[in-house]
Protein backbone atom coordinates (compact mmCIF):
# COMPACT_ATOMS: atom_id res chain seq x y z
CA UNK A 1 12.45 -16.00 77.83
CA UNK A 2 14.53 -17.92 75.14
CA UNK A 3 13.90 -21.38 75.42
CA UNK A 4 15.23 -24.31 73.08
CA UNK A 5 13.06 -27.55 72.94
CA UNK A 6 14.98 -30.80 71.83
CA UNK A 7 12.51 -33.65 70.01
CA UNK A 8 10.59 -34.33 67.79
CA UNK A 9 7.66 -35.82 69.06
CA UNK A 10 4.12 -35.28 70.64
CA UNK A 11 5.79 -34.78 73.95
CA UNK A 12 7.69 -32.30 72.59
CA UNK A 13 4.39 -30.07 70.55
CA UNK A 14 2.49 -30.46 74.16
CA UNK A 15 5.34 -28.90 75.77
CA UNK A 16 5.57 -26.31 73.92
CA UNK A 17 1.85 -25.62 72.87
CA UNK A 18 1.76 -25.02 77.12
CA UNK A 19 4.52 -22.24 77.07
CA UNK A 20 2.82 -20.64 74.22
CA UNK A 21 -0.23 -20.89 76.34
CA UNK A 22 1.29 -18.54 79.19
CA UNK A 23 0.47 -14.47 79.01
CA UNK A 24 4.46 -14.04 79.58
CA UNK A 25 5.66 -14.14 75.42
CA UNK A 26 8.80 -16.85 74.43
CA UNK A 27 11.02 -17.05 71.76
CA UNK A 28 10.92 -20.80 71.24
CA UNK A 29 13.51 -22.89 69.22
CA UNK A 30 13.01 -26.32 68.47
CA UNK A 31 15.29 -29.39 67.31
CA UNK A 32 14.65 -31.16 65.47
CA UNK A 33 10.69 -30.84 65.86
CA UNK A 34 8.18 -32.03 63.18
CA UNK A 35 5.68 -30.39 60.29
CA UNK A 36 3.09 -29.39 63.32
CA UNK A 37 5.44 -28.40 66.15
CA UNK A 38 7.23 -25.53 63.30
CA UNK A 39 3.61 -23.71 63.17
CA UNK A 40 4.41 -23.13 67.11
CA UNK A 41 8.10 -22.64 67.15
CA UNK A 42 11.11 -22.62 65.08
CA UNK A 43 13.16 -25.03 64.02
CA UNK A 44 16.77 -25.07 63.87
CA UNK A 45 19.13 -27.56 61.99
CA UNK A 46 21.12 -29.16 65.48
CA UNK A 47 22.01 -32.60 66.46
CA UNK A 48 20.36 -33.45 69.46
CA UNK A 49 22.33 -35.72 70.61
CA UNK A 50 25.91 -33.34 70.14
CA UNK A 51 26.26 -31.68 73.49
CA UNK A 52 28.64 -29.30 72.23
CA UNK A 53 26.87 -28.35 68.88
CA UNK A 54 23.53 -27.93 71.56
CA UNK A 55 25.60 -25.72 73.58
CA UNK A 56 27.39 -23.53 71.16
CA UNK A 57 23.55 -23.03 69.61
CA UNK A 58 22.45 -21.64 73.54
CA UNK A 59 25.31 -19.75 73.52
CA UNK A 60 24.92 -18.12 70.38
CA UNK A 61 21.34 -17.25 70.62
CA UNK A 62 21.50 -16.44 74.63
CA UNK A 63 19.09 -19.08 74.95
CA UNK A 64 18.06 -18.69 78.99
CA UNK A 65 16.66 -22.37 79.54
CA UNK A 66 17.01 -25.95 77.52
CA UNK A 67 14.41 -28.48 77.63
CA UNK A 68 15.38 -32.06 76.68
CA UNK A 69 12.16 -33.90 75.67
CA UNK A 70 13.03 -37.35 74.26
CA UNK A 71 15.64 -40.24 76.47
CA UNK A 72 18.01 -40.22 73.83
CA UNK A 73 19.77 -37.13 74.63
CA UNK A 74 19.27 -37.48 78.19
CA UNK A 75 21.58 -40.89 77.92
CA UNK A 76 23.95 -39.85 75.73
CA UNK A 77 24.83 -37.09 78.47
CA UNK A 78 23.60 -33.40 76.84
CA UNK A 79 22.62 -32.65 80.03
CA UNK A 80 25.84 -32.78 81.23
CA UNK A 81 27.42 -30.82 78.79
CA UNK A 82 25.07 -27.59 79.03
CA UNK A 83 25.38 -28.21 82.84
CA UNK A 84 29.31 -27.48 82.40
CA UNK A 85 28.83 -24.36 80.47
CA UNK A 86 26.04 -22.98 83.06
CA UNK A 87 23.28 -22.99 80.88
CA UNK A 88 19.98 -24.15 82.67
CA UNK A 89 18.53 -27.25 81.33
CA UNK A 90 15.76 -29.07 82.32
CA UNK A 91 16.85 -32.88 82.21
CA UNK A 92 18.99 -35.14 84.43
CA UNK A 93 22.72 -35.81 82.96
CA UNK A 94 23.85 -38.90 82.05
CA UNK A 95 24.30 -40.74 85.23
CA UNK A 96 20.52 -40.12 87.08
CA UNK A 97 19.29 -40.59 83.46
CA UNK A 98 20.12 -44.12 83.85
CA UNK A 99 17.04 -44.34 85.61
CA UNK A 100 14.97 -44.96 82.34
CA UNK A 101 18.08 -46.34 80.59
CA UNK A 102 19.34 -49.40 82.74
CA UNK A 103 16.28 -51.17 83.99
CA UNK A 104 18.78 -52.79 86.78
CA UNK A 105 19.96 -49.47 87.72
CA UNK A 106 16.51 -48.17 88.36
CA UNK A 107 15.85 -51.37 90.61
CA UNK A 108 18.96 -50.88 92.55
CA UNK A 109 18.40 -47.02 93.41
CA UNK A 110 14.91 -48.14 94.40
CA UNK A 111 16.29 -51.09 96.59
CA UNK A 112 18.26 -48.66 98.35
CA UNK A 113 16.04 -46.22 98.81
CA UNK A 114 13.24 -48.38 100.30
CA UNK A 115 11.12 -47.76 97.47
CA UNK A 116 8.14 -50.40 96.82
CA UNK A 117 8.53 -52.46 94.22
CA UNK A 118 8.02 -55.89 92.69
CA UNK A 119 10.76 -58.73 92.77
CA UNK A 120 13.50 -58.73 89.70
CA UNK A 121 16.09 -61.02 88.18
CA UNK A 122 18.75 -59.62 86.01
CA UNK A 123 19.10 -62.39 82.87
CA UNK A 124 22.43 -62.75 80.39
CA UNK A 125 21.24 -66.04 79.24
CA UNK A 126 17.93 -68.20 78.14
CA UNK A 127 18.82 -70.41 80.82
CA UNK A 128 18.97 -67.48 83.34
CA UNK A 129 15.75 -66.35 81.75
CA UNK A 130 14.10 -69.80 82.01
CA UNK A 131 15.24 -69.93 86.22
CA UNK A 132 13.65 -66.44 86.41
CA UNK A 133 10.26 -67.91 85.07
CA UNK A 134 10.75 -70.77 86.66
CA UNK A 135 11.04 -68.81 90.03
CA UNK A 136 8.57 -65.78 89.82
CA UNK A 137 5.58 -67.57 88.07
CA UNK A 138 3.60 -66.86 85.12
CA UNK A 139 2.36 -64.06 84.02
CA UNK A 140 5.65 -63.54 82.68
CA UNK A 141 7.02 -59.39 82.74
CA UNK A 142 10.20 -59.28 80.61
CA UNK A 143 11.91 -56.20 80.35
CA UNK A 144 14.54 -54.76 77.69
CA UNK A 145 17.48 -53.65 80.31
CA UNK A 146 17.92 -50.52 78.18
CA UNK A 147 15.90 -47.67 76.08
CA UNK A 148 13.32 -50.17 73.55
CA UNK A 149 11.15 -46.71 72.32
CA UNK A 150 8.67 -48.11 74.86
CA UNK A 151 8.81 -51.47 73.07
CA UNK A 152 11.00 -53.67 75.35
CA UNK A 153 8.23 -54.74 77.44
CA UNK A 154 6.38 -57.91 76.99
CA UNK A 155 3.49 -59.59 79.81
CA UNK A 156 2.17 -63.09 78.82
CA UNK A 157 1.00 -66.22 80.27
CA UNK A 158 2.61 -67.61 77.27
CA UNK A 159 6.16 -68.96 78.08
CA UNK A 160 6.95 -69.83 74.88
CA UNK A 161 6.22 -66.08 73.87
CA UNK A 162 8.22 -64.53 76.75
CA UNK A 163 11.14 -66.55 76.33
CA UNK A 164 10.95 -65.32 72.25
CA UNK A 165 10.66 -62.01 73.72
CA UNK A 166 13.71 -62.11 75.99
CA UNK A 167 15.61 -63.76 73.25
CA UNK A 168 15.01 -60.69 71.21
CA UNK A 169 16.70 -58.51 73.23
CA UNK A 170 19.81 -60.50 74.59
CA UNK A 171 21.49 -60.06 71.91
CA UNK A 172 21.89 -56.28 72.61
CA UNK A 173 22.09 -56.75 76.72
CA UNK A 174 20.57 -58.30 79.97
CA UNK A 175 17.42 -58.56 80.85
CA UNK A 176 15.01 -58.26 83.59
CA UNK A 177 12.63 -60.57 84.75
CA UNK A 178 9.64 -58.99 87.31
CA UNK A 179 6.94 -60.36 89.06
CA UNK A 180 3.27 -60.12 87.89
CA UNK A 181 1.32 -56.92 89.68
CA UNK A 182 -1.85 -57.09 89.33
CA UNK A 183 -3.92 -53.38 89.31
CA UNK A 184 -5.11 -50.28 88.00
CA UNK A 185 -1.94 -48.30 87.01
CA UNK A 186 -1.16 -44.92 87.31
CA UNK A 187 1.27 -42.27 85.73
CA UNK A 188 2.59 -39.29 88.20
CA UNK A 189 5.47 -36.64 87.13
CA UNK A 190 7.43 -35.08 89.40
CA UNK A 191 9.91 -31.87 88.98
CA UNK A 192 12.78 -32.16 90.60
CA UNK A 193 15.64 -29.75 91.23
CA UNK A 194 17.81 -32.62 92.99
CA UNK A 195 16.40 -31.95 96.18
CA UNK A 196 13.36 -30.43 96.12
CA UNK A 197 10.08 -32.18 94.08
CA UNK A 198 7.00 -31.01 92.89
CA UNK A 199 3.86 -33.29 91.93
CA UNK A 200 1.84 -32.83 88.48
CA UNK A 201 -1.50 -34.47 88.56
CA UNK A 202 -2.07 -38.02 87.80
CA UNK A 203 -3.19 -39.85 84.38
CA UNK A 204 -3.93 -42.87 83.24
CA UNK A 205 -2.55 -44.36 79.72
CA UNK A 206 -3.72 -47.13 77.22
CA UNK A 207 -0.84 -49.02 76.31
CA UNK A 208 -2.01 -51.60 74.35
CA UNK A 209 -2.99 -51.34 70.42
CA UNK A 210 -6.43 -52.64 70.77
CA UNK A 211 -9.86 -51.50 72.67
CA UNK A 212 -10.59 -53.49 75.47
CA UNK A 213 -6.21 -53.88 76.40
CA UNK A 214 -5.78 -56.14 73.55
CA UNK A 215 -3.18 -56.22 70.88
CA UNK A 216 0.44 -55.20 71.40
CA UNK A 217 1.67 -53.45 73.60
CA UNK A 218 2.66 -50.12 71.69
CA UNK A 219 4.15 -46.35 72.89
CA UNK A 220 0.56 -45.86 74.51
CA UNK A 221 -2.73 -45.35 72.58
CA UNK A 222 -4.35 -42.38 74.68
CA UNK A 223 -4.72 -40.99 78.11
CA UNK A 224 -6.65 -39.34 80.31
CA UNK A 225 -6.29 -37.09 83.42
CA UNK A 226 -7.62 -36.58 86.43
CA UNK A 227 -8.14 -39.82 88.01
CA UNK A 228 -11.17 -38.97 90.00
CA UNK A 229 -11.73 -43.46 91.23
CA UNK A 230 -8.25 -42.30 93.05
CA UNK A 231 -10.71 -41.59 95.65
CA UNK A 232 -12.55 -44.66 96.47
CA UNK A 233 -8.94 -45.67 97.60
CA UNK A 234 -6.93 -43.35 99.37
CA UNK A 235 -9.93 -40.86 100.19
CA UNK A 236 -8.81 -38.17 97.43
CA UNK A 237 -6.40 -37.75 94.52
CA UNK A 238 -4.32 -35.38 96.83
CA UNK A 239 -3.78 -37.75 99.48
CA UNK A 240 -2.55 -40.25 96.77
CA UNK A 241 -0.12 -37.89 95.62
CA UNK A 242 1.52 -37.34 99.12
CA UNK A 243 1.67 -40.69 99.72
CA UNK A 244 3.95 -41.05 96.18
CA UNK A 245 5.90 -37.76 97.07
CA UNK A 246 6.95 -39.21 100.30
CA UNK A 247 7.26 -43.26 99.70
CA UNK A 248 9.05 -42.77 96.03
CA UNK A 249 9.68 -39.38 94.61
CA UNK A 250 11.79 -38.56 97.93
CA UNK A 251 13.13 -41.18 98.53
CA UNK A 252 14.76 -41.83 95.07
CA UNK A 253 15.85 -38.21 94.68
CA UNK A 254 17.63 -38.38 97.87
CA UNK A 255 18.94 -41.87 97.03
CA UNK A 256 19.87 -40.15 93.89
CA UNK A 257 21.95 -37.45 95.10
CA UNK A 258 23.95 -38.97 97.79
CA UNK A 259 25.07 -41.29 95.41
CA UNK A 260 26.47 -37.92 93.81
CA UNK A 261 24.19 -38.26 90.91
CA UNK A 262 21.30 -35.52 91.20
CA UNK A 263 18.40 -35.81 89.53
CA UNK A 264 17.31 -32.21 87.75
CA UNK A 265 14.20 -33.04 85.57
CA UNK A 266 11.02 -35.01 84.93
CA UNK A 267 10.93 -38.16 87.19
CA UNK A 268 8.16 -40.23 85.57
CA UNK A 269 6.91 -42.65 87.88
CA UNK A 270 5.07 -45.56 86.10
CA UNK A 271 2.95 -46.88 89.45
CA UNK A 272 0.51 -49.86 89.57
CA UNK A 273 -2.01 -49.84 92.66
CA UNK A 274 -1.80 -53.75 94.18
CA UNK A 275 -4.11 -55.25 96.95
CA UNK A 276 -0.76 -54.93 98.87
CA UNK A 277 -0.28 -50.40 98.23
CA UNK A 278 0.99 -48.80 95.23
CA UNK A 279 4.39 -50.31 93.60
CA UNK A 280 6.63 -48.67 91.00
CA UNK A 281 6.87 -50.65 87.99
CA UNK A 282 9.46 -48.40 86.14
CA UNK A 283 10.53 -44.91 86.25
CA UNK A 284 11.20 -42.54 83.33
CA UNK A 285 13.75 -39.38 83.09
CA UNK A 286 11.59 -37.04 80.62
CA UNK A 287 7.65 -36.30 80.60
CA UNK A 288 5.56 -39.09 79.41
CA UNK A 289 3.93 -39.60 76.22
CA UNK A 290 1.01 -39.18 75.73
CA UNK A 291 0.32 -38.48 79.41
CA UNK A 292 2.00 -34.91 78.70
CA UNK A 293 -0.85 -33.86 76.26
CA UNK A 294 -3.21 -34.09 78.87
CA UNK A 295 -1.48 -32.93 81.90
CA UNK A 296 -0.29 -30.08 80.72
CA UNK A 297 -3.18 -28.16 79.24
CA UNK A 298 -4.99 -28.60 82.76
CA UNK A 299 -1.56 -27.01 84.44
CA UNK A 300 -2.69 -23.37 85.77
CA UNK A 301 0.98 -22.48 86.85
CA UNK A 302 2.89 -21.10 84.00
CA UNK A 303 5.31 -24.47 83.29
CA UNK A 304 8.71 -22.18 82.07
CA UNK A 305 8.20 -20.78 85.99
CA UNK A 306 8.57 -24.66 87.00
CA UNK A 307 10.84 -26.04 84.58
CA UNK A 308 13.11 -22.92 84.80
CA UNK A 309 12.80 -23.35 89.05
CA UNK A 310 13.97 -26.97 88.88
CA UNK A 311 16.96 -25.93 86.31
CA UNK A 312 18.13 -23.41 88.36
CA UNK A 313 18.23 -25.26 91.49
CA UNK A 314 14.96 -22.69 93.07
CA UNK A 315 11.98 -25.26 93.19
CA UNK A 316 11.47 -25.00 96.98
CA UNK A 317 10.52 -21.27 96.14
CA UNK A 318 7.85 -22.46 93.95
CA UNK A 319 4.19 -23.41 95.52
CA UNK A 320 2.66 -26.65 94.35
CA UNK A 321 1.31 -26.53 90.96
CA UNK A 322 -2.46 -25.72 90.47
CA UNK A 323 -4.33 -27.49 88.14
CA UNK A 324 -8.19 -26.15 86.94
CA UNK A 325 -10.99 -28.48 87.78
CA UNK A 326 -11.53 -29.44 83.85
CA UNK A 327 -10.36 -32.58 82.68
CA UNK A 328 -8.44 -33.48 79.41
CA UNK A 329 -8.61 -36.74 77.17
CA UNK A 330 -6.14 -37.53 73.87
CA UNK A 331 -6.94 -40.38 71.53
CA UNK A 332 -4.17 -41.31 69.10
CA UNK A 333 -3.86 -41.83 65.83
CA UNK A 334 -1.78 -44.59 64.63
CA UNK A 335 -0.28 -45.28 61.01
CA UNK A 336 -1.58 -48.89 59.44
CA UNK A 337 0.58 -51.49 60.76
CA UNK A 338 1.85 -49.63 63.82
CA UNK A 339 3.22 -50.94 66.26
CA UNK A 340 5.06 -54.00 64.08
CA UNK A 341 5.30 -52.10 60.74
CA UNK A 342 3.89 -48.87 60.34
CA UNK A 343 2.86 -47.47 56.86
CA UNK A 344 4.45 -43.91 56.42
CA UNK A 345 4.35 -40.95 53.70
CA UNK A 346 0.81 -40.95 53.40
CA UNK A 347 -0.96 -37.54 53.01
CA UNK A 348 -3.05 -36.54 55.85
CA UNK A 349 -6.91 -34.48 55.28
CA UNK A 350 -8.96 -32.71 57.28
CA UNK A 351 -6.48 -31.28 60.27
CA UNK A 352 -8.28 -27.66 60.33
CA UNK A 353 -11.81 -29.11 60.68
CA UNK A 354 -10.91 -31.50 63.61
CA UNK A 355 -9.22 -28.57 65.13
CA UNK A 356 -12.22 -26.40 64.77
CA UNK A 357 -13.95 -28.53 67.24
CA UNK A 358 -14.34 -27.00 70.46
CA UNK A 359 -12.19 -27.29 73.33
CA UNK A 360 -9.75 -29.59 70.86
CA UNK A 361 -5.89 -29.04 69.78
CA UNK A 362 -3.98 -31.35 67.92
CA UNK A 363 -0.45 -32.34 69.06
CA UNK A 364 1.62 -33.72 66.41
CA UNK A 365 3.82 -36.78 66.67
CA UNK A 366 5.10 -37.88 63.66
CA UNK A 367 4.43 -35.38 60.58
CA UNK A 368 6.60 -33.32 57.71
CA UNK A 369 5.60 -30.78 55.16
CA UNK A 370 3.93 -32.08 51.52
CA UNK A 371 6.92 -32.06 48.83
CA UNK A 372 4.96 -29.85 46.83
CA UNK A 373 3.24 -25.93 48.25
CA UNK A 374 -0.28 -26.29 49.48
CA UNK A 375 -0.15 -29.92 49.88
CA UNK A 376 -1.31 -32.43 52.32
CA UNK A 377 0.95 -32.82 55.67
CA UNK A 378 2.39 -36.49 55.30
CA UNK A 379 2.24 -39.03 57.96
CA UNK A 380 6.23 -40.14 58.76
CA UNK A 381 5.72 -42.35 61.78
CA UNK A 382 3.59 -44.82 64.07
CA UNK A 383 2.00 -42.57 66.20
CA UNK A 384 1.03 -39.45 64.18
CA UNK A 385 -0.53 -37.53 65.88
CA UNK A 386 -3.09 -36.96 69.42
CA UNK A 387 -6.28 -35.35 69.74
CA UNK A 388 -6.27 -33.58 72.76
CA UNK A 389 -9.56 -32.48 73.75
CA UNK A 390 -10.58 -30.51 77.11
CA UNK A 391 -14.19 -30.01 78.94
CA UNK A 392 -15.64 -29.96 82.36
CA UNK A 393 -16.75 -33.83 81.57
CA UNK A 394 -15.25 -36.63 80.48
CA UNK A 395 -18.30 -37.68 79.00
CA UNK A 396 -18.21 -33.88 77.10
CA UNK A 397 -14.34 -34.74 76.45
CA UNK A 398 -14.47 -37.96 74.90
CA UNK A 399 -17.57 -36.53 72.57
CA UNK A 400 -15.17 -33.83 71.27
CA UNK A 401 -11.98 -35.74 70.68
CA UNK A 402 -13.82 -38.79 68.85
CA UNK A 403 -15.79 -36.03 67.17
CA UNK A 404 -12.50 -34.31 66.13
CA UNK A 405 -10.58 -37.65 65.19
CA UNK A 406 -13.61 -38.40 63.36
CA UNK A 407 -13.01 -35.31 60.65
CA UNK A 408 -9.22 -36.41 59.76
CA UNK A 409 -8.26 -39.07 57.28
CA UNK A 410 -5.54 -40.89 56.38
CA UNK A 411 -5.02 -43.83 54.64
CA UNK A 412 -5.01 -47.22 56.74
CA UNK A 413 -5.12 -45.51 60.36
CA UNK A 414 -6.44 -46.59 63.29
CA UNK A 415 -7.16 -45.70 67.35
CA UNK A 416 -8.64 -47.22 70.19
CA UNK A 417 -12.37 -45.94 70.61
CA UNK A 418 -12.73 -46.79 74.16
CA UNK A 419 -10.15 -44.05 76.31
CA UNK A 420 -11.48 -42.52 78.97
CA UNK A 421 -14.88 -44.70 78.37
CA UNK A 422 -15.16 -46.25 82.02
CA UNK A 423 -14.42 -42.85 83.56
CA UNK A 424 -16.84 -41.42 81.63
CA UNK A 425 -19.54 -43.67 82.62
């Protein structure tokens, strides 16, 4: 199969590194893709965000399937544009992709379709922002109404802070002011053809900057998956996954297309397990980051089988996807200064003796080739790259990654040593 891969990211190298994983051989083209993700697949000069340059480049090159990876393109409608010239794609066009891009759009589909969910107020102005706080209570959840690179999301007890926060962003739009869950939260991915959906397994993700949930909140620090404590609550981790197929995935995707606005992709649920039953906090239209490093390498079913199933409009004809017992960790490394100001074009050491570690692959976020031949690769971003390490342990798993992270160096980094450590325990 010829598949083309748009992004640049992590996401994007996990993706990929799992079709290259399958016995079935791919021709793989990427766009733009990084330094790591071009040892795996080849990159091609496109705009990512031009539908019609994407398109002509399927055309030409009888691509058979397109996989959008980041939001961006996904908003701007690339989707769409492929859809017109029958050429499968895996991603929701422009309209269902509003359910990552307008956080009031998301709420409204979910209001509709009977979705759990915590209380929101749509804000224009400080003084509608103030009411909202005012209203809902502190801890204060303000939301960025659009995409914010996984930025536009502040919780504090500090008013002072949240109203700064909301400030920030009015400028640019509305918005949203939630209510305070309080719980463990949980990240599930669904396929979806735009009727039919199919469950991945759960994971967990750090968010914040800091061990111990403190610091900033940032693109997500490292992840794990499964989520065996799913359990002690709803008896197993199946049983919590039919109980989120049938209370949210369903009911948004059906929401979704009788609204005439079908949703053919990655629905990213972002859940948050109350006292009260699970709630969605947010939902996103592409595979999560860096939850897709560690879902993926546990997936048993070849993925271009699913993701070419829920382009084509064929995903009741697939089974449910099997996943092996083993479990997966990935710790991230961050430039100095990321989130707020992240240090780039530093040279990065030691990449083939962390990946010589067993049961570890590195997934590359943020990396380009050294100016000069046989040169260090350089670090061009906040998030540079995971450490994805898999065992039959977490305890096993966390000793590999850390070992593995351990080996590389570059100047100023840092990552949260504590991922995975209560599951491990």
């Amino acid at each position: 199969m010829k598949i083309l891969v748009l992004g640049s990211g992590a996401r994007e190298h996990a993706i990929i590194l799992a079709l290259r994983a399958e016995t079935a051989e791919h021709e793989i083209f990427v766009a733009p893709g990084n330094a790591g993700i071009a040892q795996d697949a080849t990159p091609v000069t496109l705009d990512m965000l031009d539908g019609a340059a994407v398109t002509s480049f399927a055309n030409e090159h009888a691509v058979d399937l397109v996989v959008v990876g980041p939001e961006a393109p996904l908003v701007a409608g690339v989707a769409d544009v492929l859809r017109a010239h029958g050429i499968p794609v895996f991603g929701p066009g422009k309209a269902a992709a509003q359910l990552e891009g307008s956080k009031s759009f998301a709420k409204r589909i979910m209001d509709a379709a009977g979705v759990p969910t915590g209380r929101a107020v749509r804000a224009t102005t400080t003084a509608q922002v103030e009411a909202a706080f005012d209203d809902l209570g502190a801890p204060h959840v303000v939301k960025a109404d659009g995409l914010a690179a996984g930025k536009g999301v502040i919780v504090t007890s500090d008013r002072a802070e949240a109203l700064a926060h909301a400030e920030h962003y009015l400028p640019s739009g509305p918005v949203l002011i939630e209510e305070f869950l309080s719980g463990p939260e949980v990240s599930l991915f669904f396929l979806s053809d735009g009727d039919t959906v199919r469950a991945l397994s759960p994971a967990q993700d750090f968010k914040r900057a800091l061990d111990g949930d403190a610091g900033p909140n940032t693109g997500g620090m490292g992840a794990y998956s499964p989520l065996p404590w799913l359990a002690d609550q709803f008896g197993s981790e199946q049983a919590f996954v039919e109980e989120v197929t049938r209370d949210v995935a369903l009911p948004v995707i059906r929401q979704l297309d009788e609204e005439g606005t079908p949703f053919i992709g990655l629905l990213y649920a972002g859940l948050i397990l109350t006292p009260a039953g699970v709630r969605v906090i947010e939902f996103n239209a592409r595979f999560g980051d860096p939850e897709t490093q560690i879902v993926l390498p546990r997936l048993v079913t070849p993925l271009s089988e699913l993701l070419f199933a829920a382009a084509s409009g064929t995903l009741e004809d697939q089974p449910e996807p099997v996943f092996s017992d083993d479990v997966a960790i990935t710790v991230v490394l961050a430039s100095e200064g990321y989130p707020e100001a992240p240090q780039t074009g530093r040279p990065i050491e030691g990449l083939a003796d962390a990946a010589a570690v067993e049961g570890v692959r590195l997934v590359h976020a943020a990396t380009a080739s050294p100016d000069a031949p046989g040169g260090s690769l350089i670090a061009t971003g906040g998030r540079v790259l995971n450490v994805v390490a898999v065992a039959s342990d977490f305890r096993t798993a966390r000793d590999r990654a850390y070992e593995a992270i351990g080996r590389i160096t570059l100047e100023g980094s840092h990552f949260r040593t504590d991922i995975a450590a209560r599951v491990a325990e």
